[in-house]
Protein backbone atom coordinates (compact mmCIF):
# COMPACT_ATOMS: atom_id res chain seq x y z
CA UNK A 1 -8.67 18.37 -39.65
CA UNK A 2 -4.92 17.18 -39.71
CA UNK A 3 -4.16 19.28 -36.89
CA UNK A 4 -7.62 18.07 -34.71
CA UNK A 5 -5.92 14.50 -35.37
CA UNK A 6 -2.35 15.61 -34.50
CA UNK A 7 -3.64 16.40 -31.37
CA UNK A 8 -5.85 13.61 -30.50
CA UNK A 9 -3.20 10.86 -31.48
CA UNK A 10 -0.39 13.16 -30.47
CA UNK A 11 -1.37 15.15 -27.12
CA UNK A 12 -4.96 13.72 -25.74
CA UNK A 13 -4.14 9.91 -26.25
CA UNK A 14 -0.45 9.54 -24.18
CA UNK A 15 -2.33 11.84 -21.35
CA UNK A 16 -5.09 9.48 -21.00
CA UNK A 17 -2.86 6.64 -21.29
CA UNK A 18 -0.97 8.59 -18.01
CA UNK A 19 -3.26 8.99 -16.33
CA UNK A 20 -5.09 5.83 -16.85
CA UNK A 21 -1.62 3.94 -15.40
CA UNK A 22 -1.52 6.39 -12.72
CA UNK A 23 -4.98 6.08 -11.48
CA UNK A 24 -4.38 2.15 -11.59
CA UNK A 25 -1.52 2.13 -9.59
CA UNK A 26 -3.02 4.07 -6.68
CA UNK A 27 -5.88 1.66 -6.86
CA UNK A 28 -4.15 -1.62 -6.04
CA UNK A 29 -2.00 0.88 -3.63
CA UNK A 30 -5.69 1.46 -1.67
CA UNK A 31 -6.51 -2.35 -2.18
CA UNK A 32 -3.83 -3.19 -0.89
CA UNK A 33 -4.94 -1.38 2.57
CA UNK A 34 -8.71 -2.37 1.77
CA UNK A 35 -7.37 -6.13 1.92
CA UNK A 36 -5.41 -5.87 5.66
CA UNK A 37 -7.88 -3.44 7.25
CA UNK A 38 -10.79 -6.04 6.54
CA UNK A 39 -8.48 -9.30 7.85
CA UNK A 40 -7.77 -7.19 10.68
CA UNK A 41 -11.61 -6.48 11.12
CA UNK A 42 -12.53 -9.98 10.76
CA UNK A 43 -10.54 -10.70 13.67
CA UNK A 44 -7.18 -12.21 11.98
CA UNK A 45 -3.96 -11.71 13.94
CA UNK A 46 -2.24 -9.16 12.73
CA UNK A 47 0.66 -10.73 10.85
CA UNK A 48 -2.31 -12.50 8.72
CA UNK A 49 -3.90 -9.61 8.10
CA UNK A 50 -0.34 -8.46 7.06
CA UNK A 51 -0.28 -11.29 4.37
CA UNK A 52 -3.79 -10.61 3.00
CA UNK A 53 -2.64 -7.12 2.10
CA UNK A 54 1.11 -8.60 0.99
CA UNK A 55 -0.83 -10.92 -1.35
CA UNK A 56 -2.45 -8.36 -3.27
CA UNK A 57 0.51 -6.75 -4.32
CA UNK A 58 1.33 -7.08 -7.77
CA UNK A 59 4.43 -10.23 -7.96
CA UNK A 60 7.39 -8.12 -9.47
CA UNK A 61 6.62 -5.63 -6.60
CA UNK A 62 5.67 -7.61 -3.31
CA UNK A 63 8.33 -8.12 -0.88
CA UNK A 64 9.55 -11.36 -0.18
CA UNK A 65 7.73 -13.06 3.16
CA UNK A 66 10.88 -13.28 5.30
CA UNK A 67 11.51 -9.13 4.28
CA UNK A 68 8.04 -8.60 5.67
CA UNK A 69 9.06 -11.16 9.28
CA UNK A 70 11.99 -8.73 9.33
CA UNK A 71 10.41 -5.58 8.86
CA UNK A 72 7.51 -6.54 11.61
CA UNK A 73 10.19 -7.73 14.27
CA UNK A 74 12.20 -4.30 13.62
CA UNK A 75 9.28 -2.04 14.07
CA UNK A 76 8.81 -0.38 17.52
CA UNK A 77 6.40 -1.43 20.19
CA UNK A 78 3.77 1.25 20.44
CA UNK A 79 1.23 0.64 23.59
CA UNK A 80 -2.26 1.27 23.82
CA UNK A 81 -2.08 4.92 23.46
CA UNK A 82 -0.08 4.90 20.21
CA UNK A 83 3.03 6.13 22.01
CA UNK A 84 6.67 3.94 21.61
CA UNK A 85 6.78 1.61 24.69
CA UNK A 86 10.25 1.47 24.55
CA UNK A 87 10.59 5.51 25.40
CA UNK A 88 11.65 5.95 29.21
CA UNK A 89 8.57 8.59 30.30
CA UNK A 90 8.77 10.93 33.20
CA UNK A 91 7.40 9.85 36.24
CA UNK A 92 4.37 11.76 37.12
């Protein structure tokens, strides 16, 4: 019996406890994307949509507005067909 409890307290309950905090964190991760793909659905711009998913973020790890501005006017243009519009492609 002491070693059934050794093993519950000792082995079974800090696994669960992992995995419990693990399985947590990957839900607000796909809340996160739940949140902008909906805003972007209901037909906000897409910076909104940016800060409906932003605001779900736990506090201690969402990024600061103005990081998110940056990050948005730093990304590349893509055009319709997913491809960078910036690229130079061959004539045809």
């Amino acid at each position: 019996t002491f070693s059934g409890v050794l093993a519950s307290y000792g082995v079974a309950a800090p696994v669960a406890h992992s995995l419990e905090s693990t399985f947590a964190a990957e839900g607000k991760y796909l809340e996160c994307i739940k949140a902008g793909i909906i805003a972007h659905i209901q037909g906000y711009a897409p910076q909104i949509a940016i800060e409906f998913a932003r605001k779900t973020i736990p506090s201690h790890l969402r990024p600061s507005f103005a990081e998110v501005e940056e990050t948005i006017q730093n990304a590349p243009a893509h055009n319709a067909a997913g491809h960078d519009a910036t690229a130079v492609s061959a004539p045809a």
